[in-house]
Structures are given as structure tokens and as C-alpha cells.
N, C-alpha and C. Protein backbone atom coordinates (compact mmCIF):
# COMPACT_ATOMS: atom_id res chain seq x y z
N UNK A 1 -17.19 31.80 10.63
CA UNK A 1 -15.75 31.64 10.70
C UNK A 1 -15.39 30.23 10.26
N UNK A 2 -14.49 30.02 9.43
CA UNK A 2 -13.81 29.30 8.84
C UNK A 2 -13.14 28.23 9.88
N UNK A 3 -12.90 26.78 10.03
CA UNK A 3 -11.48 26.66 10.98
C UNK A 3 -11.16 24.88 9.92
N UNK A 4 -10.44 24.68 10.53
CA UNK A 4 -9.83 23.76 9.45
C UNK A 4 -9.55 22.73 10.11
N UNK A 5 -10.65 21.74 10.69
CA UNK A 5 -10.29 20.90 11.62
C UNK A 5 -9.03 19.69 11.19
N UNK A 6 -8.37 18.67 11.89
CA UNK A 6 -7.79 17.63 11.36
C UNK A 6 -8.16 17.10 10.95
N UNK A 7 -7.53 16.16 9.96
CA UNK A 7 -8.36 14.67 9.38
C UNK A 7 -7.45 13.64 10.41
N UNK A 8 -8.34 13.36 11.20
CA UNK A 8 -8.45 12.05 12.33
C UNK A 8 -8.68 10.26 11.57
N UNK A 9 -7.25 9.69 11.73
CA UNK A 9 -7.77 8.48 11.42
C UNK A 9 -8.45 7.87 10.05
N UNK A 10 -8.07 8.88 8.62
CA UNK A 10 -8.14 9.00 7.38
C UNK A 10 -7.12 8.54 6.71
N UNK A 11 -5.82 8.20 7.08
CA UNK A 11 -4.96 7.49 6.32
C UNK A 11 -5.29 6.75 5.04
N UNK A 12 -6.17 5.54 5.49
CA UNK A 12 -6.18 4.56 5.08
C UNK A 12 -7.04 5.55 3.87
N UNK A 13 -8.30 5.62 3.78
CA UNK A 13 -8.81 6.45 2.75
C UNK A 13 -8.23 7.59 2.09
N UNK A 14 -7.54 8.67 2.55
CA UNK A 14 -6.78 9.22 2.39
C UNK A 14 -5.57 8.34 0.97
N UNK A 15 -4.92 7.69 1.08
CA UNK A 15 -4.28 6.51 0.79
C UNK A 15 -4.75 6.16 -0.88
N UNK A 16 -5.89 5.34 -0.60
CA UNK A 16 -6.72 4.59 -1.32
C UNK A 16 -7.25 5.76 -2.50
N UNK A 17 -7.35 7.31 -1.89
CA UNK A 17 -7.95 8.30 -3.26
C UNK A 17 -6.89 8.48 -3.96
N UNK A 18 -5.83 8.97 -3.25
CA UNK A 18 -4.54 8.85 -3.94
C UNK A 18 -4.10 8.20 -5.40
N UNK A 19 -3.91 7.15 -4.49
CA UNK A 19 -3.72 5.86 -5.59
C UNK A 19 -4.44 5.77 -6.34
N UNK A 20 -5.72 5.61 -6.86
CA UNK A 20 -6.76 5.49 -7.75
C UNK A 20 -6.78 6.95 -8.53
N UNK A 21 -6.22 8.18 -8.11
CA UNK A 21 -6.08 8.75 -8.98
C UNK A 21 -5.17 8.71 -9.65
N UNK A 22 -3.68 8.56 -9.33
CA UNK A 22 -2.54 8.59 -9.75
C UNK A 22 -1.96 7.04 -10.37
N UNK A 23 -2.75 6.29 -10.15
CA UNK A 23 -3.03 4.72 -10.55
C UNK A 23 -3.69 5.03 -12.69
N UNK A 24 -3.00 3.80 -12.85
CA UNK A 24 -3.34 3.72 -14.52
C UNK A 24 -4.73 2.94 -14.47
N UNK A 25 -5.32 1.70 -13.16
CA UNK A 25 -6.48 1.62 -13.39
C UNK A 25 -7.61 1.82 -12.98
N UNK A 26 -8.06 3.32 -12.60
CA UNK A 26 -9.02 3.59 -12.26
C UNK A 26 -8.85 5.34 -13.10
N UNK A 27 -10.07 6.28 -13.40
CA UNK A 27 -10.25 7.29 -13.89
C UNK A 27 -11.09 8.51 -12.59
N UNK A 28 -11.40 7.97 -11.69
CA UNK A 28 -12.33 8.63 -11.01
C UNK A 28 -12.73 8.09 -9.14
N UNK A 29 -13.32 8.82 -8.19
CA UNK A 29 -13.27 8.47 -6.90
C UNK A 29 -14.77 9.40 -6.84
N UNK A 30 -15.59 8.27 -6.05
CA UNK A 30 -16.82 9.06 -5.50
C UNK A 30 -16.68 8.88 -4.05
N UNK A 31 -17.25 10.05 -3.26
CA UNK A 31 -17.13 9.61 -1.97
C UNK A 31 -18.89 10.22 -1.52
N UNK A 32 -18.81 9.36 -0.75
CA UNK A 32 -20.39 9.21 -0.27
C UNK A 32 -20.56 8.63 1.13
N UNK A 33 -21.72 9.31 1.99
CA UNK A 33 -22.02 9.68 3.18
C UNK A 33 -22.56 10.28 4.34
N UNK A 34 -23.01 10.34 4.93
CA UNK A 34 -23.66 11.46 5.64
C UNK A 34 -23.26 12.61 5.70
N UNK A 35 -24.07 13.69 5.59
CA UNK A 35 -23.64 15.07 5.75
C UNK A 35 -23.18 15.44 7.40
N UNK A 36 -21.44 15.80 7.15
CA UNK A 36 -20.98 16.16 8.43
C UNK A 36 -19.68 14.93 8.38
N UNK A 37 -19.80 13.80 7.97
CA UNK A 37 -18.47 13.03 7.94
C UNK A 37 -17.35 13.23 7.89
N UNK A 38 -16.96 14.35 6.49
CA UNK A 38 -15.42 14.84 6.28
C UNK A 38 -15.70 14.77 4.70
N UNK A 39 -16.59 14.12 4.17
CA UNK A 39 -16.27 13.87 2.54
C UNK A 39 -15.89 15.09 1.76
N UNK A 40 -15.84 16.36 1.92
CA UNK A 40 -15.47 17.54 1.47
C UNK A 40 -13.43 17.73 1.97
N UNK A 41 -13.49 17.90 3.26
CA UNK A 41 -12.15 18.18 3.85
C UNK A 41 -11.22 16.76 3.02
N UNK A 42 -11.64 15.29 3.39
CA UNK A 42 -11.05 14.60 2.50
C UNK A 42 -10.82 14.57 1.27
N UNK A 43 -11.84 15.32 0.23
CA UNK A 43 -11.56 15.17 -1.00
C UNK A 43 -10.59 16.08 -1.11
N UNK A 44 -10.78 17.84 -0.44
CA UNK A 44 -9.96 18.60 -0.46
C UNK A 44 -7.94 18.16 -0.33
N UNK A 45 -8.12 17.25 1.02
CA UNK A 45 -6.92 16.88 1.16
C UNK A 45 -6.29 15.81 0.31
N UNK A 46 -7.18 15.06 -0.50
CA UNK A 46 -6.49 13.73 -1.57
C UNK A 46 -6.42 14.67 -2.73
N UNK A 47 -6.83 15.92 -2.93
CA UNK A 47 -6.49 16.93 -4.52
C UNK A 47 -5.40 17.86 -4.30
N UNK A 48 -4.90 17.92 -2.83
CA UNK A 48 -4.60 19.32 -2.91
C UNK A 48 -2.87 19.16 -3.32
N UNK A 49 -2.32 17.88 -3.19
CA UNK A 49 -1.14 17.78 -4.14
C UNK A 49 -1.10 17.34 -5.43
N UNK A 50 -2.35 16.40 -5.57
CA UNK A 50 -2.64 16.50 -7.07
C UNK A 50 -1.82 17.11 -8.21
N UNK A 51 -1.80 17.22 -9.48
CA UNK A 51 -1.54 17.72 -10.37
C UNK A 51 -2.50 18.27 -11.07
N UNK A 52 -3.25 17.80 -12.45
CA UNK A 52 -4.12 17.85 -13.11
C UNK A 52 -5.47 16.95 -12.34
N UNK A 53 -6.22 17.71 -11.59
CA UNK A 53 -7.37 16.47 -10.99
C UNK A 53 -8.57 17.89 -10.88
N UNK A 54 -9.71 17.63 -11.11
CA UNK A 54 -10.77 18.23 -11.09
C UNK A 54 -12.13 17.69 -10.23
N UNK A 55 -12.48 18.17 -9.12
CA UNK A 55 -13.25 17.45 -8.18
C UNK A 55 -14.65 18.42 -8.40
N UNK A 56 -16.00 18.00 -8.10
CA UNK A 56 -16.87 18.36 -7.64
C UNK A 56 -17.48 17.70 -6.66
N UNK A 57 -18.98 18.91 -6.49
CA UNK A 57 -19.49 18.21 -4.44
C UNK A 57 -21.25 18.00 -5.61
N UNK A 58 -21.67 17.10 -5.41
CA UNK A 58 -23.20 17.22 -5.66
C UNK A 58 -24.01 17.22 -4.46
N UNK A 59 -25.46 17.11 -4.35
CA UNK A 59 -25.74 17.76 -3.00
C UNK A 59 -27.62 17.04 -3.62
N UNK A 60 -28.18 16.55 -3.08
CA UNK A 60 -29.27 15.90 -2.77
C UNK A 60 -30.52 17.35 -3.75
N UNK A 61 -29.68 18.43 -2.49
CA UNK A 61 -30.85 19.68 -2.93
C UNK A 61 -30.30 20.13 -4.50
């Protein structure tokens, strides 16, 4: 089962992907971290008003 927890205390990052995408100087955002942090739900939530933005997840395995 699926559940869709909050993003707790992500503003500031939240924020910062934003801008760097929608910003003229930067092209791209990596996010990196332990597995279980949020780096998925966050990327989800800095694309999902997006316009034209294309994200992937890479994965160790």
C-alpha cells in the first residue's frame, strides 16, 4: 500500500530545487543520500509544478 507521507521541514530545499530549475544559471539538480531520506518524494514535489522538467532515480544496484 501506497501512502504519501508529508514533506517535514523541506522548505528550504524544496526552495533551492525550484529555483535552480527555473533559474537561467543552473541546467540540472542532483540529490543524494541515504536510502529512506525523502530524495524521491522531494524530487517528486520540486517537478510536480514544473513545466518542461525531466527527472530520473539511479540506484547503486
Amino acid at each position: 500500500m501506497a501512502r504519501n507521507w508529508p514533506m517535514v521541514e523541506r522548505e528550504n530545499e524544496l526552495e533551492s530545487i525550484r529555483s535552480a530549475l527555473t533559474g537561467g544559471d543552473f541546467v540540472g539538480v542532483v540529490l543524494t543520500g541515504d536510502a529512506g531520506v525523502g530524495k524521491t518524494t522531494l524530487a517528486r514535489m520540486a517537478t510536480a509544478a514544473a513545466g518542461n522538467v525531466r527527472w530520473v532515480a539511479g540506484t547503486e544496484s
